[in-house]
Protein backbone atom coordinates (compact mmCIF):
# COMPACT_ATOMS: atom_id res chain seq x y z
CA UNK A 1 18.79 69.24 49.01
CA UNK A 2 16.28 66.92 50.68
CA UNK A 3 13.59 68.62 50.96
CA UNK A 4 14.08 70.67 47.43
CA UNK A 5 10.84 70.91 45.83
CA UNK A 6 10.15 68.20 42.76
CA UNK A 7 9.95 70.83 40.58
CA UNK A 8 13.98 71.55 41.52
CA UNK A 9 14.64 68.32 40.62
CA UNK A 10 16.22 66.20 37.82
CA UNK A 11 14.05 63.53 36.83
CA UNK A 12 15.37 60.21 35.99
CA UNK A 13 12.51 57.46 34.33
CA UNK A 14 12.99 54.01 34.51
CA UNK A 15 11.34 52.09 31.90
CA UNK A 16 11.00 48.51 30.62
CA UNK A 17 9.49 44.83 30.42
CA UNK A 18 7.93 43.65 33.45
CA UNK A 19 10.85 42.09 35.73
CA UNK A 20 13.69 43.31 33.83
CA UNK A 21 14.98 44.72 36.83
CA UNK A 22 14.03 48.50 36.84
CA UNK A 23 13.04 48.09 40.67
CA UNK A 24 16.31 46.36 41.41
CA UNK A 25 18.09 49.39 39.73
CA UNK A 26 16.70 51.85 41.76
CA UNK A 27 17.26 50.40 45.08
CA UNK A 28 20.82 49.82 44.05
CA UNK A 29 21.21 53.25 42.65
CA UNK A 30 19.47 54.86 46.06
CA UNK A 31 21.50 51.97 48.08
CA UNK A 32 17.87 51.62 49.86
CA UNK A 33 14.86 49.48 49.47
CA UNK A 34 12.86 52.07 47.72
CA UNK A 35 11.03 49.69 45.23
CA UNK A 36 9.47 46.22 46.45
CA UNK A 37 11.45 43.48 44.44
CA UNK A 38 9.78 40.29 43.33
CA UNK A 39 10.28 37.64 40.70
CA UNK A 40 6.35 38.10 40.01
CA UNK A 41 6.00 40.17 36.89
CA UNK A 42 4.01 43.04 37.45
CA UNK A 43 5.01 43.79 41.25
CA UNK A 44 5.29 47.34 40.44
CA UNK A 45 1.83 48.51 40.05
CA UNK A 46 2.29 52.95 40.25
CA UNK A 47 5.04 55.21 39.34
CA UNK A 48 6.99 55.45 42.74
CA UNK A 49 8.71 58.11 43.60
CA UNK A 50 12.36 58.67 44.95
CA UNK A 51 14.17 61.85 45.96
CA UNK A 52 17.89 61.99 46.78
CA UNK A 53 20.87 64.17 45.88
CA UNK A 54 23.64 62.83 43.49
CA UNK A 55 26.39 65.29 43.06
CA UNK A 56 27.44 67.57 40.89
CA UNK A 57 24.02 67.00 39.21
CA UNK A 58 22.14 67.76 42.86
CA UNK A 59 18.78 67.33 43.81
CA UNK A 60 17.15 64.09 41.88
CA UNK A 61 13.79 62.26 41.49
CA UNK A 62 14.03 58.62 40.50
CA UNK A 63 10.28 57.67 39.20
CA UNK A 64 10.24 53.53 39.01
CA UNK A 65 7.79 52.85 36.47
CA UNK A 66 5.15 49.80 36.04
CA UNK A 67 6.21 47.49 33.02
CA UNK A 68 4.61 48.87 29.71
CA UNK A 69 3.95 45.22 28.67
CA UNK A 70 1.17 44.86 31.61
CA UNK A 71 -1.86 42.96 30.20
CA UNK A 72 -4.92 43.11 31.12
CA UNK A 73 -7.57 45.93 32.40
CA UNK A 74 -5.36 46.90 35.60
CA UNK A 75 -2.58 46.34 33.34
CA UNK A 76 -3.87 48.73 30.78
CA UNK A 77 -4.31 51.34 33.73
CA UNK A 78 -0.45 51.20 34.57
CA UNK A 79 0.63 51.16 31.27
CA UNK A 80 -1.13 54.62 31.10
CA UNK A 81 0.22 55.91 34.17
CA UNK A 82 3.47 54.80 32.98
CA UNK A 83 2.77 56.79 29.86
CA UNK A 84 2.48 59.87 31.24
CA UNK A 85 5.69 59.76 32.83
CA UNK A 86 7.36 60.37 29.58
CA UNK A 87 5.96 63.64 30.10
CA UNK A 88 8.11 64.86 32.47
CA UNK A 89 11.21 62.67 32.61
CA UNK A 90 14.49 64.61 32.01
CA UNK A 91 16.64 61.49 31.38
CA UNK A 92 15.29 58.31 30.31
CA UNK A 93 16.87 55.08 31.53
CA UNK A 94 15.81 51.58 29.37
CA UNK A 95 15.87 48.77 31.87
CA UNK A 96 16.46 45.24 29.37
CA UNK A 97 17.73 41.81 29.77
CA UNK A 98 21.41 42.08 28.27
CA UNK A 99 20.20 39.59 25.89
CA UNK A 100 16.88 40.80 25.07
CA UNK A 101 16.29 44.14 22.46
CA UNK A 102 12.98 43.03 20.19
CA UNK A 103 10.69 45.34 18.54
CA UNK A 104 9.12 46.41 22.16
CA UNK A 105 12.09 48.04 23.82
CA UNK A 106 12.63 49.46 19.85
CA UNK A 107 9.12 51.14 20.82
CA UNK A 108 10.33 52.72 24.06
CA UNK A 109 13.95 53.73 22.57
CA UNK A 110 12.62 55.74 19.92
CA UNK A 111 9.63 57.11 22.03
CA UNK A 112 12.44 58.46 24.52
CA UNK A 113 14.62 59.84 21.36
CA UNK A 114 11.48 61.46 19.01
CA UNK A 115 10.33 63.58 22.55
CA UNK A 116 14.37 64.68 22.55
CA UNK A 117 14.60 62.90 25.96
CA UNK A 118 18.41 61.60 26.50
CA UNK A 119 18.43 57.67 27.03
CA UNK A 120 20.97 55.70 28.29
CA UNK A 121 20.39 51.93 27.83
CA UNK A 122 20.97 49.85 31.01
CA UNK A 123 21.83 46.26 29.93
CA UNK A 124 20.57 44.59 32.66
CA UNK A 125 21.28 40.84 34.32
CA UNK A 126 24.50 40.89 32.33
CA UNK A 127 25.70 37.80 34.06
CA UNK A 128 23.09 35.43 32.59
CA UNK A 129 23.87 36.72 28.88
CA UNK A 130 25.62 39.38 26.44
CA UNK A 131 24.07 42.10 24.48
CA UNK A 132 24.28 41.06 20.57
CA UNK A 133 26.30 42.79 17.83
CA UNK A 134 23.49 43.93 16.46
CA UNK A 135 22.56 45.87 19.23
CA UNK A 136 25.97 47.33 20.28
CA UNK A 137 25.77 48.81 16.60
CA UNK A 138 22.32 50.04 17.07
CA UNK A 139 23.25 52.10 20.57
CA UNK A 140 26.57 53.28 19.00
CA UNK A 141 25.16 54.26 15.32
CA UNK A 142 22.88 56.25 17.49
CA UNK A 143 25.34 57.49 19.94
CA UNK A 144 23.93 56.34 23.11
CA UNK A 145 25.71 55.58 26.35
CA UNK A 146 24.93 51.91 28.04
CA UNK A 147 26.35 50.62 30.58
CA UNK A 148 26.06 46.80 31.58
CA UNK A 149 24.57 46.13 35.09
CA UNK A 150 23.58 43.23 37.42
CA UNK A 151 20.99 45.30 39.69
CA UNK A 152 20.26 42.85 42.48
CA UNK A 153 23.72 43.18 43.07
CA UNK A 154 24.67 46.70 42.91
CA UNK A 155 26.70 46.03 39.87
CA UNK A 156 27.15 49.20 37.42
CA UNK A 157 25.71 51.38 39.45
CA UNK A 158 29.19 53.63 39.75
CA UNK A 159 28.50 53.75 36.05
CA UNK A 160 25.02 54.69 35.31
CA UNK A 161 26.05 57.27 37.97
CA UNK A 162 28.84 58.71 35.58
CA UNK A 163 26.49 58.52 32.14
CA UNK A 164 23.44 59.94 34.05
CA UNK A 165 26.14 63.05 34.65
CA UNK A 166 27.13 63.06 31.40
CA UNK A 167 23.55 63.06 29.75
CA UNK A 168 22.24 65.45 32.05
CA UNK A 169 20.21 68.18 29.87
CA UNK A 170 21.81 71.52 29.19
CA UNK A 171 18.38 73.18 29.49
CA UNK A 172 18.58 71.61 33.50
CA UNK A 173 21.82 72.77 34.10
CA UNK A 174 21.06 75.58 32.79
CA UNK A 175 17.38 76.76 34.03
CA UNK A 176 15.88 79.42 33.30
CA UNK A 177 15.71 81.98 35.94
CA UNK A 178 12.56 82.88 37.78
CA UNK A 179 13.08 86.79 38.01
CA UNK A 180 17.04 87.01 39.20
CA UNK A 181 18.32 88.20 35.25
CA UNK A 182 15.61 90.87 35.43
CA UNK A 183 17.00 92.98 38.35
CA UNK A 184 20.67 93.64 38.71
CA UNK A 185 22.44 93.16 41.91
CA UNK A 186 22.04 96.20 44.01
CA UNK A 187 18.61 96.90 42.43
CA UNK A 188 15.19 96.53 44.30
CA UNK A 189 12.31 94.40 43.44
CA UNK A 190 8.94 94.89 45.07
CA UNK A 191 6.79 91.38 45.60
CA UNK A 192 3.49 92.34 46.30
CA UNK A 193 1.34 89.14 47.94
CA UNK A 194 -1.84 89.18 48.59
CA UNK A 195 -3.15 87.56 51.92
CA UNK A 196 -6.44 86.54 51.13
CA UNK A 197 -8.78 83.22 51.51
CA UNK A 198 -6.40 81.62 49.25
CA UNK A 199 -3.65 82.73 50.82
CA UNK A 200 -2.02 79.87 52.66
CA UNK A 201 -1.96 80.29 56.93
CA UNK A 202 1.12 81.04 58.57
CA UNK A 203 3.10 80.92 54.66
CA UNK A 204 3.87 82.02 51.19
CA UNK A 205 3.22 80.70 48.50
CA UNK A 206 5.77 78.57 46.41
CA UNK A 207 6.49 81.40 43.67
CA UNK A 208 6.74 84.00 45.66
CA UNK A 209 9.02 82.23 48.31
CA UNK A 210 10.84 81.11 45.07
CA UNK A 211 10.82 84.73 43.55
CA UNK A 212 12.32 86.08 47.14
CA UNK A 213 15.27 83.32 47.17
CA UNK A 214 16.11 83.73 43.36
CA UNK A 215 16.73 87.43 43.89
CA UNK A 216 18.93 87.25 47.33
CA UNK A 217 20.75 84.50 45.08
CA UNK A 218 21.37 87.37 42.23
CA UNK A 219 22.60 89.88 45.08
CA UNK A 220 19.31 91.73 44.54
CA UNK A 221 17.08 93.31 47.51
CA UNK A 222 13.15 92.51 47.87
CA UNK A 223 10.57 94.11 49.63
CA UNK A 224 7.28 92.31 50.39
CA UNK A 225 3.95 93.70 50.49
CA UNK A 226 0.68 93.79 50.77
CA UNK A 227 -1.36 95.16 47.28
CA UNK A 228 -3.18 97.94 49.82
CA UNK A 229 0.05 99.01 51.09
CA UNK A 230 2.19 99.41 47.66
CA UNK A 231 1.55 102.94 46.83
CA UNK A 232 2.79 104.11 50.34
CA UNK A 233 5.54 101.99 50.22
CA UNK A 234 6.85 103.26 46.73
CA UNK A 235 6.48 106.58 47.88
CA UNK A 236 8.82 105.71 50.65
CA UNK A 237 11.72 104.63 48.54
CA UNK A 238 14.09 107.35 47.32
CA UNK A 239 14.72 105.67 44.06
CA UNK A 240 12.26 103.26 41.93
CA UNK A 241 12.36 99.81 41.99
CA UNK A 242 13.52 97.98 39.14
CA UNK A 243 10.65 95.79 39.19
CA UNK A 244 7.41 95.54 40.77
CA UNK A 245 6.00 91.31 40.95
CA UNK A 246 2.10 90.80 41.93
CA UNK A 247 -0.18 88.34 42.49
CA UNK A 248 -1.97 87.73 39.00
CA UNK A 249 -5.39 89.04 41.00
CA UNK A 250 -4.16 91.88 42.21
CA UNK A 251 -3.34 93.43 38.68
CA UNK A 252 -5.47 95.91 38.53
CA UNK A 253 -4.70 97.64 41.64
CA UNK A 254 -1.14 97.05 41.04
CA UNK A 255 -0.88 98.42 37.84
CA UNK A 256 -2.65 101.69 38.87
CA UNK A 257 -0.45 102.27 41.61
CA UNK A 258 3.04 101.43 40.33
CA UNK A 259 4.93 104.47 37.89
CA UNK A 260 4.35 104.02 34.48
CA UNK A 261 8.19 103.89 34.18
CA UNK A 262 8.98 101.24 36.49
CA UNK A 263 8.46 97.33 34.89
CA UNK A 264 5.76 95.45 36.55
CA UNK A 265 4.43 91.52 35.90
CA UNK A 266 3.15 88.70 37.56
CA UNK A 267 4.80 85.66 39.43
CA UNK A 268 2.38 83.65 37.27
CA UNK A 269 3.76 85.03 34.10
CA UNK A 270 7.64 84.73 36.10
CA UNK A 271 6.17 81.09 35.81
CA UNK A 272 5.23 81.08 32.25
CA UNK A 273 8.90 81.64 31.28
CA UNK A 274 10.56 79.60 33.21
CA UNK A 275 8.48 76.34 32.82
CA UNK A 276 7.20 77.06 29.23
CA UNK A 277 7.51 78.96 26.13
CA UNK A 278 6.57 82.32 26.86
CA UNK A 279 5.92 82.93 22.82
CA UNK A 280 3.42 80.15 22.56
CA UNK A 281 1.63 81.51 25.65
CA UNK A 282 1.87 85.12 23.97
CA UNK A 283 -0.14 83.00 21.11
CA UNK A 284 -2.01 81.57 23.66
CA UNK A 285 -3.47 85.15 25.07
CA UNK A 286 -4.27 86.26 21.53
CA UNK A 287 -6.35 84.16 21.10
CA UNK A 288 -8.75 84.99 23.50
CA UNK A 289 -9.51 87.61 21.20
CA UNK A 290 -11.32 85.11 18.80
CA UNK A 291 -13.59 83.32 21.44
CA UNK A 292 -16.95 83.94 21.11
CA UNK A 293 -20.04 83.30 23.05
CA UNK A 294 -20.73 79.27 23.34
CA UNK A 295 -17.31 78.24 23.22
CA UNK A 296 -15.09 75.33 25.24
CA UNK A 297 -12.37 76.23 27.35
CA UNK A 298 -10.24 74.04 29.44
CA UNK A 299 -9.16 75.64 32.95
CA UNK A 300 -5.86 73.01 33.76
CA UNK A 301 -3.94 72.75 37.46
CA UNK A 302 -0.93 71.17 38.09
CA UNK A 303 -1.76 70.76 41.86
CA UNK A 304 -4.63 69.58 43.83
CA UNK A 305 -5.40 72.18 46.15
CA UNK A 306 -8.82 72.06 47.58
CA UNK A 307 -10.98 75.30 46.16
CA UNK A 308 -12.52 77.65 48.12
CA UNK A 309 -15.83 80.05 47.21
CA UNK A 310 -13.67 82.82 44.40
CA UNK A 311 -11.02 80.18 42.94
CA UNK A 312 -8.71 81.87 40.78
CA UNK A 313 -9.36 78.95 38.04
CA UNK A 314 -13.02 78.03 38.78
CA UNK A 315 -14.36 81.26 39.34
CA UNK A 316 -12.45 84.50 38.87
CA UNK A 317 -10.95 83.36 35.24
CA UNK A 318 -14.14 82.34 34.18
CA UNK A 319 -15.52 85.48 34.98
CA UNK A 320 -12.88 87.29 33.32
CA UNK A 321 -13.18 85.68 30.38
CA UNK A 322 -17.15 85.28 30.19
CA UNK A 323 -16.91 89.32 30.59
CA UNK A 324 -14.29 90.28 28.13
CA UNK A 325 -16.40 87.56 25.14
CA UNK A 326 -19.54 89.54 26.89
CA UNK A 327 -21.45 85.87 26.84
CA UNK A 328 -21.33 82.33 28.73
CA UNK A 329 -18.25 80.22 27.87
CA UNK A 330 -18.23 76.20 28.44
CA UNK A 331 -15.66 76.35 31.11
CA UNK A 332 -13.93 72.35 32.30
CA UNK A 333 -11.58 72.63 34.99
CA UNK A 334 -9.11 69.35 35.67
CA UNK A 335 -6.39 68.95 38.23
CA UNK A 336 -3.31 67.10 38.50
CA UNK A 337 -1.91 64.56 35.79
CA UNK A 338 -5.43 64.45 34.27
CA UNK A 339 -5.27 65.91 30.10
CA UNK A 340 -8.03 64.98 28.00
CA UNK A 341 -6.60 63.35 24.86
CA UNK A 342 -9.26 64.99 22.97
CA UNK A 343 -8.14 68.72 22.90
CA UNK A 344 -9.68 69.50 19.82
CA UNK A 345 -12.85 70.77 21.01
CA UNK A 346 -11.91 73.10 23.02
CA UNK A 347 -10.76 76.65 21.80
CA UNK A 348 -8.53 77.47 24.73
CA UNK A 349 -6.42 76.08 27.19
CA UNK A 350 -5.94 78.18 30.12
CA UNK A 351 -2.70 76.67 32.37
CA UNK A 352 -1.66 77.40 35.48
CA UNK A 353 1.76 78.72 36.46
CA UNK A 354 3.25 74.92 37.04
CA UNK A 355 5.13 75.76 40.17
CA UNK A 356 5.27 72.25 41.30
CA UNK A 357 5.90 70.71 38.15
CA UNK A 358 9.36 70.38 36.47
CA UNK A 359 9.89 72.17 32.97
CA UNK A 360 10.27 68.88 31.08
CA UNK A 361 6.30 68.36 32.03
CA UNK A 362 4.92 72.21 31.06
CA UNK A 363 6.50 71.66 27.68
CA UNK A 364 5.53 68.46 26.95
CA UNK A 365 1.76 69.83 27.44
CA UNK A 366 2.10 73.06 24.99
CA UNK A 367 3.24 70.33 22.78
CA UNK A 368 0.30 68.44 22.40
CA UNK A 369 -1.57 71.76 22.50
CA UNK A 370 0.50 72.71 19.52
CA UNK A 371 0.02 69.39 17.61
CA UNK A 372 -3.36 70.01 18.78
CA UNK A 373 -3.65 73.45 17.06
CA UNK A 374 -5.29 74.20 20.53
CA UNK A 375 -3.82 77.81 21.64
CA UNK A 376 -2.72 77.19 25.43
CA UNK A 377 -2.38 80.56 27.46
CA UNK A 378 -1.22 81.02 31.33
CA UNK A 379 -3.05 82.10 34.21
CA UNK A 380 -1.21 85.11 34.70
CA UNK A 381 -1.19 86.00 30.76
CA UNK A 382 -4.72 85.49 30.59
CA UNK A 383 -5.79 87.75 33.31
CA UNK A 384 -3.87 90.66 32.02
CA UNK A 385 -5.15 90.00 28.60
CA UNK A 386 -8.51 90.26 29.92
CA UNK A 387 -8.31 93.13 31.68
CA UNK A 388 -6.47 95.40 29.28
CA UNK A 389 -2.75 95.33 30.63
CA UNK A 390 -0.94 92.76 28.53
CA UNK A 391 1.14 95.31 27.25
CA UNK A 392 2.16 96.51 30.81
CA UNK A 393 2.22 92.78 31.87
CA UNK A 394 5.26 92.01 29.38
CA UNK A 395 7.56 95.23 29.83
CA UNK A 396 9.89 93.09 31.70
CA UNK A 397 10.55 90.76 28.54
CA UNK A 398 11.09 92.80 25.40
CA UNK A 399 10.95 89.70 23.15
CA UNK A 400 7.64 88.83 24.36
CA UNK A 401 6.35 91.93 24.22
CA UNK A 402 7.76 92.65 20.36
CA UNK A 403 5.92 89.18 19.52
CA UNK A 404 2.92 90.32 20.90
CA UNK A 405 2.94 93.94 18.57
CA UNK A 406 3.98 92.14 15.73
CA UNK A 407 1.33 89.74 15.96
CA UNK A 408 -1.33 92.31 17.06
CA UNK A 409 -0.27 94.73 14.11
CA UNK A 410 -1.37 91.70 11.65
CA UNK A 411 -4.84 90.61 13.33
């Protein structure tokens, strides 16, 4: 459990005034000095970060957040960090004086609520005063758990414990698989991983190490191999596979040398549905179809890998795409946390697969596309789109796939 990837992991946000305790909270919930505690306001400057495993939820992240009252130019910098951990927290918890609920921690409350996060209220320093009537009818009228706590002394920590358990998401609990429900136990999957420049030394990949412990989890088999070496290797088996998983930049070859009756995708597009909505990235790809010569495009990454000389996302997209509009394309790549506010100018966003983000955070980026009316589309989606086998791409999920004709049939 300790060294479960973030994306694996429940995220809890602490949020609040400057000194209401949120550090204090953490340390006592982690029973370590994670967080430096101060009476200065302000001592937390960044998000920091804190894994651990609380049972029966499992593997956690605790992100201590900067007060969103900071003042100030450095103070208007960590409010914005702070911001953008709404974006992927999975429970929030609202750090406040026992005493204290004014028109700020309001703000925060119904942020937490109108982005469907769950919220538990921690009324904090509950020594020096009592929460007023007013506001124990506020946080019952709207059903949500508090629990009273004094931090600095470990006090109601046993109980945020218990409503953190209870307010757990169903949507965590209940993930969506990588590729597990799409080949039955007993069945045979064939990962096909490139090993390339990009290509990692001496490992995989997260996906595809993810794709090969999902499916011994589901009682499946996997074999592993390289995109030269697939044909021979299918020719080998005395039965098909039930599914055949590539490296988005190996489609091509793939497709030509996998049966026409046996289901093949991508682990990008594995991504797509587990960490987003694979409808609004079906959207997404159709809308490639209405780019035209001189238009924006936004290439995103969650991570921060350093790129070599044929990046998938700095090079071999753009190409892709340049080729299939048959003219040049403004192409901005970002990295990271980094999301222009401004996506209206652009006529595509082109995402990664997410791997090391939680699903909380994908989502919460389709939805600005959507408010956006940006189309957003995946790496994985977009390559087969450009290269003719979208159709192929999706026979593993039907729904998808009937979106896609239905959609197609009306263009």
């Amino acid at each position: 459990m300790k060294t479960a990837p973030k994306s694996h992991r429940l995220h809890l946000g602490l949020f609040g005034r400057r000194n209401a305790g949120k550090s204090s909270l953490l340390n006592a919930m982690t029973r370590q000095e994670v967080s430096i505690v101060s009476e200065v306001a302000g001592t937390t400057t960044d998000p920091v970060e804190k894994p651990m495993e609380m049972l029966p939820l499992g593997p956690v992240l605790w992100i201590d957040t900067a007060g969103v009252d900071d003042s100030g130019v450095l103070g208007e910098k960590r409010v914005e960090k702070t911001l953008r951990v709404f974006d992927r927290t999975d429970v929030g918890i609202l750090v406040v004086d026992a005493g204290c609920w004014e028109p700020f921690e309001e703000k925060i409350f119904c942020e937490l609520r109108e982005r469907k996060i769950p919220v538990i209220v921690a009324l904090n320093k509950s020594d020096l005063a009592k929460p007023s009537a007013e506001l124990l009818d506020r946080l019952r009228e709207t059903k949500t758990p508090f629990v009273k706590t004094v931090a600095f002394k470990g006090s109601g920590a046993h109980e945020l414990r218990e409503a953190l358990i209870q307010a757990a998401p169903e949507d965590f609990l209940r993930a969506p698989p990588l590729v597990a429900d799409l080949v039955p136990a007993g069945e045979l999957a064939v990962l096909v991983v490139p090993i390339d420049m990009e290509a990692p030394k001496g490992r995989l990949i997260m996906p595809q190490v993810q794709a090969i412990r999902d499916l011994l989890d589901g009682d499946a088999y996997c074999l592993v191999v390289k995109e030269r070496e697939l044909r021979e290797a299918l020719n080998r088996l005395n039965r098909p596979p039930a599914l055949v998983v590539t490296d988005s930049q190996a489609f091509l070859k793939v497709s030509a040398d996998t049966p026409l009756d046996v289901k093949m995708t991508s682990f990008s597009i594995l991504m797509a549905r587990q960490k987003g909505d694979l409808g609004q990235f079906v959207e997404g790809a159709l809308a490639i179809e209405r780019l035209r010569p001189g238009d924006r495009v936004l290439v995103a990454e969650a991570c921060t890998h350093h790129p070599i000389g044929d990046d998938i996302g700095r090079v071999k997209i753009p190409r892709w795409l340049k080729q299939f509009v048959g003219g040049e394309l403004e192409i901005d790549t970002l990295q990271g946390r980094d999301f222009p506010d401004d996506l209206d100018r652009y006529q595509l966003v082109v995402h990664c697969g997410a791997c090391v983000w939680n699903r909380r955070e994908m989502l919460s980026r389709m939805a600005r596309c959507r408010r956006a009316g940006v189309p957003i589309c995946n790496y994985g989606m977009t390559i087969a789109y450009t290269l003719g086998i979208f159709d192929r791409a999706l026979t593993p999920f039907p729904d998808a796939l009937e979106k896609y004709r239905q959609i197609r049939g009306h263009l």
